[in-house]
Protein backbone atom coordinates (compact mmCIF):
# COMPACT_ATOMS: atom_id res chain seq x y z
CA UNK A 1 -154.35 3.79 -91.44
CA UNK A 2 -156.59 0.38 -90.83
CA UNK A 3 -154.19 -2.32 -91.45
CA UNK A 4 -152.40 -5.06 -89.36
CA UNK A 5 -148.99 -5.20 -91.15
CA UNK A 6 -147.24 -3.48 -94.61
CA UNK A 7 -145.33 -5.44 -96.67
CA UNK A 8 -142.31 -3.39 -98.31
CA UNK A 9 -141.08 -4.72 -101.55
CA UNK A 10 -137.95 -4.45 -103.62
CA UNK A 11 -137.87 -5.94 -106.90
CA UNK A 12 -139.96 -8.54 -106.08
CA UNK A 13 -138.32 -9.17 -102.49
CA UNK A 14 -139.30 -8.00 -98.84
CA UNK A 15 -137.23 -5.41 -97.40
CA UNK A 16 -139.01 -4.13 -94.69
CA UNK A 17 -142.35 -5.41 -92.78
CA UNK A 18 -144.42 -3.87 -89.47
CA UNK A 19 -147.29 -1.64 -88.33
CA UNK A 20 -147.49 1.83 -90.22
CA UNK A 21 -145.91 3.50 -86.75
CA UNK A 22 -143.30 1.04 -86.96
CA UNK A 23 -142.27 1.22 -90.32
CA UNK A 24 -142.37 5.46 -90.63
CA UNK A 25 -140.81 5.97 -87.12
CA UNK A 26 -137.41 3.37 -88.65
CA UNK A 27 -134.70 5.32 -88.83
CA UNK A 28 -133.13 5.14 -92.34
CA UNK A 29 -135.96 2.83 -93.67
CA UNK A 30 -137.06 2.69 -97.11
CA UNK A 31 -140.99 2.99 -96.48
CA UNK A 32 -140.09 6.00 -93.99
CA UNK A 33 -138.16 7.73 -96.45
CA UNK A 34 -140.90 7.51 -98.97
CA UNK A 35 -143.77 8.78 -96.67
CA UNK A 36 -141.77 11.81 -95.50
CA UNK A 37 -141.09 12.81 -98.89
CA UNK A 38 -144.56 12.24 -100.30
CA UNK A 39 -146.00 13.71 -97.20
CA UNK A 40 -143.51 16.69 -97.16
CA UNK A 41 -144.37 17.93 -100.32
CA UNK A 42 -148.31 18.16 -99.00
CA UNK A 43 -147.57 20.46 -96.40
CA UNK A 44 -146.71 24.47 -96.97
């Protein structure tokens, strides 16, 4: 990815904010949990 930060958003309020490595290596984290499954169902 080619950006400098992500902004995660909940109903209009930030819940999470870092680097792309940051954000889908967090444990637990909302934007990590929606790249695994997106990415998950790409692969197989």
């Amino acid at each position: 990815m080619n950006v400098d930060k992500i902004i995660v958003l909940n109903q209009g309020e930030i819940i999470e904010e870092g680097s792309h490595n940051k954000l889908v290596n967090k444990q637990e984290g909302y934007y990590s949990k929606l790249y695994h499954s997106y990415y998950s169902g790409l692969v197989g």
